[in-house]
C-alpha atoms as a PDB file:
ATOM      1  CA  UNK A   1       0.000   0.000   0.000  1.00  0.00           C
ATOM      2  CA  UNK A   2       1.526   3.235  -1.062  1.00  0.00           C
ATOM      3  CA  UNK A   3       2.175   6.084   1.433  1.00  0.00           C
ATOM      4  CA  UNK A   4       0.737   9.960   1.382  1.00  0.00           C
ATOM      5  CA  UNK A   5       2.787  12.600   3.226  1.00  0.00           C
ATOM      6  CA  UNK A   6       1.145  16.003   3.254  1.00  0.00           C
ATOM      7  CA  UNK A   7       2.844  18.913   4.381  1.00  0.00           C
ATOM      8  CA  UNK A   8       2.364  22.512   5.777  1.00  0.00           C
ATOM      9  CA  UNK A   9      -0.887  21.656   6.580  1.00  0.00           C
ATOM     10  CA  UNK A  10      -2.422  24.402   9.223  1.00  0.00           C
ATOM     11  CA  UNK A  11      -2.600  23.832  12.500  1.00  0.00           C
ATOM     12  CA  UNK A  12      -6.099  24.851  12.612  1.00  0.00           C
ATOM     13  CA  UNK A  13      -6.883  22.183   9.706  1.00  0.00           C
ATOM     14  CA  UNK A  14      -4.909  19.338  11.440  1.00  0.00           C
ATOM     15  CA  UNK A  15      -7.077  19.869  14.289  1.00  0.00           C
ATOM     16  CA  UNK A  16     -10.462  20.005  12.601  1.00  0.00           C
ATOM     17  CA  UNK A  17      -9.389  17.157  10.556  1.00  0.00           C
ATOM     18  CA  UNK A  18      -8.822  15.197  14.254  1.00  0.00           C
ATOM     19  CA  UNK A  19     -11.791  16.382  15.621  1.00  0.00           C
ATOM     20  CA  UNK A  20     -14.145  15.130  12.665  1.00  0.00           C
ATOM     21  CA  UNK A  21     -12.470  11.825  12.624  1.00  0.00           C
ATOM     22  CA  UNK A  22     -13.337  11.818  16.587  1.00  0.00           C
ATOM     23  CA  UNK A  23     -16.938  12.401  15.973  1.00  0.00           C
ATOM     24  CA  UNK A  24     -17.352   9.726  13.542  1.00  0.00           C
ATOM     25  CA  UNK A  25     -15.512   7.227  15.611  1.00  0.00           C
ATOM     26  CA  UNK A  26     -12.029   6.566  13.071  1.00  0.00           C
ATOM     27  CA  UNK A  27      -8.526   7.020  13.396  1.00  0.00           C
ATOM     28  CA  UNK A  28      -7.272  10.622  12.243  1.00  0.00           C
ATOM     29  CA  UNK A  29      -5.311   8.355   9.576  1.00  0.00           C
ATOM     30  CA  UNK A  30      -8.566   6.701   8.197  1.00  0.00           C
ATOM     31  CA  UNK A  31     -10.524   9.621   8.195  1.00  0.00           C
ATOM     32  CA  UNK A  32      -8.026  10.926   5.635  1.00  0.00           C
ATOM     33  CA  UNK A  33      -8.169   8.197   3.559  1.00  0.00           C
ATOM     34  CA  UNK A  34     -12.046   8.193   3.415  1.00  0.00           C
ATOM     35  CA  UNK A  35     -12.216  11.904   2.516  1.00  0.00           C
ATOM     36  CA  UNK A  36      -9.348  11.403  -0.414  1.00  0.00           C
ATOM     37  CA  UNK A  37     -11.398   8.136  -1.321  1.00  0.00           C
ATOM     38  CA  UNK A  38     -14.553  10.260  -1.625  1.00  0.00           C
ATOM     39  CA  UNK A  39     -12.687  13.351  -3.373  1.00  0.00           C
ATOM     40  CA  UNK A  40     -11.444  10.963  -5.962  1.00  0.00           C
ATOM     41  CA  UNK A  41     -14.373   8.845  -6.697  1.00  0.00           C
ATOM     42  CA  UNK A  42     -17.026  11.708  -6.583  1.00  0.00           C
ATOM     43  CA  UNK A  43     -18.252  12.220  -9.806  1.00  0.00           C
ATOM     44  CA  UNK A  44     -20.022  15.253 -10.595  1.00  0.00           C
ATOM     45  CA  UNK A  45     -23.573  15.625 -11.737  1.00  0.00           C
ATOM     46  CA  UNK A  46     -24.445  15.807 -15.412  1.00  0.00           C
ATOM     47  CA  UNK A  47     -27.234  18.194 -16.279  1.00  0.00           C
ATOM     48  CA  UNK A  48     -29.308  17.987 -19.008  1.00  0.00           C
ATOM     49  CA  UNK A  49     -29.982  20.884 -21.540  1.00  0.00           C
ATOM     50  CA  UNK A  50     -33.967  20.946 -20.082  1.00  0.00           C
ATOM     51  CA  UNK A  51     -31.949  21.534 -16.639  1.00  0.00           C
ATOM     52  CA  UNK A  52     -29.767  23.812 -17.574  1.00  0.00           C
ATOM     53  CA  UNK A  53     -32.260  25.997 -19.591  1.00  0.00           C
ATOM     54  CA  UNK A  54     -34.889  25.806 -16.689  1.00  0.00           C
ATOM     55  CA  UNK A  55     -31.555  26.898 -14.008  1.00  0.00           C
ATOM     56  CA  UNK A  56     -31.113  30.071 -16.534  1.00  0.00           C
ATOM     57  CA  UNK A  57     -32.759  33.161 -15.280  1.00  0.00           C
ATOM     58  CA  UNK A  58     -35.716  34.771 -15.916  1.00  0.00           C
ATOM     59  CA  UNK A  59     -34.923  37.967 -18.268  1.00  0.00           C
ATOM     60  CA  UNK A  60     -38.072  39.685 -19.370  1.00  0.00           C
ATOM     61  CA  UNK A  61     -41.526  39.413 -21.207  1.00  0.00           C
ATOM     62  CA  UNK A  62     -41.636  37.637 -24.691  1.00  0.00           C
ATOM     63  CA  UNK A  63     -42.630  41.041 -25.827  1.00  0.00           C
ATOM     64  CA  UNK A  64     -39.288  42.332 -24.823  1.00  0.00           C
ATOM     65  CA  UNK A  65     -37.665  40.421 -27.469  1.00  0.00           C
ATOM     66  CA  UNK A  66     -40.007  41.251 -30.206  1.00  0.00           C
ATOM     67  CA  UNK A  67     -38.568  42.736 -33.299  1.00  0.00           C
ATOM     68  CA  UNK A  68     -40.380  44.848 -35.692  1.00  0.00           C
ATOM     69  CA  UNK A  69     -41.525  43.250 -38.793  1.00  0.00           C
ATOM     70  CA  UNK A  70     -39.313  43.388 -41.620  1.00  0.00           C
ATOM     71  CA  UNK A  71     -40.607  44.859 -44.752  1.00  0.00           C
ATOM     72  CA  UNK A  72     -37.249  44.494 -46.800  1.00  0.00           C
ATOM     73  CA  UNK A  73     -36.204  47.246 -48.954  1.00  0.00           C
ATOM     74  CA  UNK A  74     -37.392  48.378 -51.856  1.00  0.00           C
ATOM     75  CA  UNK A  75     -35.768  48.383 -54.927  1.00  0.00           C
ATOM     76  CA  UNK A  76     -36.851  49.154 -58.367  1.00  0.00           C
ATOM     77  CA  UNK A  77     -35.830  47.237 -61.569  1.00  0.00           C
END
């Protein structure tokens, strides 16, 4: 089994990381390895275009888009 050595890790972090570990009843060391086991294997979630168009904001009335109708130009032959 390979080895991880992490260094200048905060004091502050060190000790959150011991006290989480406490609360769920591991080892400081196994704690670590489950959060880098859940880092690596977490896979984010794929949206689909109906999500992503329903996540966009709204932006105005249809009648705020509405463009004059086009006539063209006239020309003469």
């Amino acid at each position: 089994m390979a080895q991880l050595i992490v260094r200048n890790v905060a004091p502050a972090i060190v000790r959150e990381l011991k006290l989480r570990a406490a609360r769920r009843g591991r080892s400081a060391e196994a704690e670590h390895r489950e959060i880098l086991r859940h880092a690596v294997e977490a896979k984010p979630l794929r949206r689909g275009l109906k999500d992503l168009i329903l996540g966009m904001p709204a932006a105005g009335a249809d009648s705020d888009f509405q463009r004059p109708r086009d006539l063209g130009r006239r020309t003469t032959l």
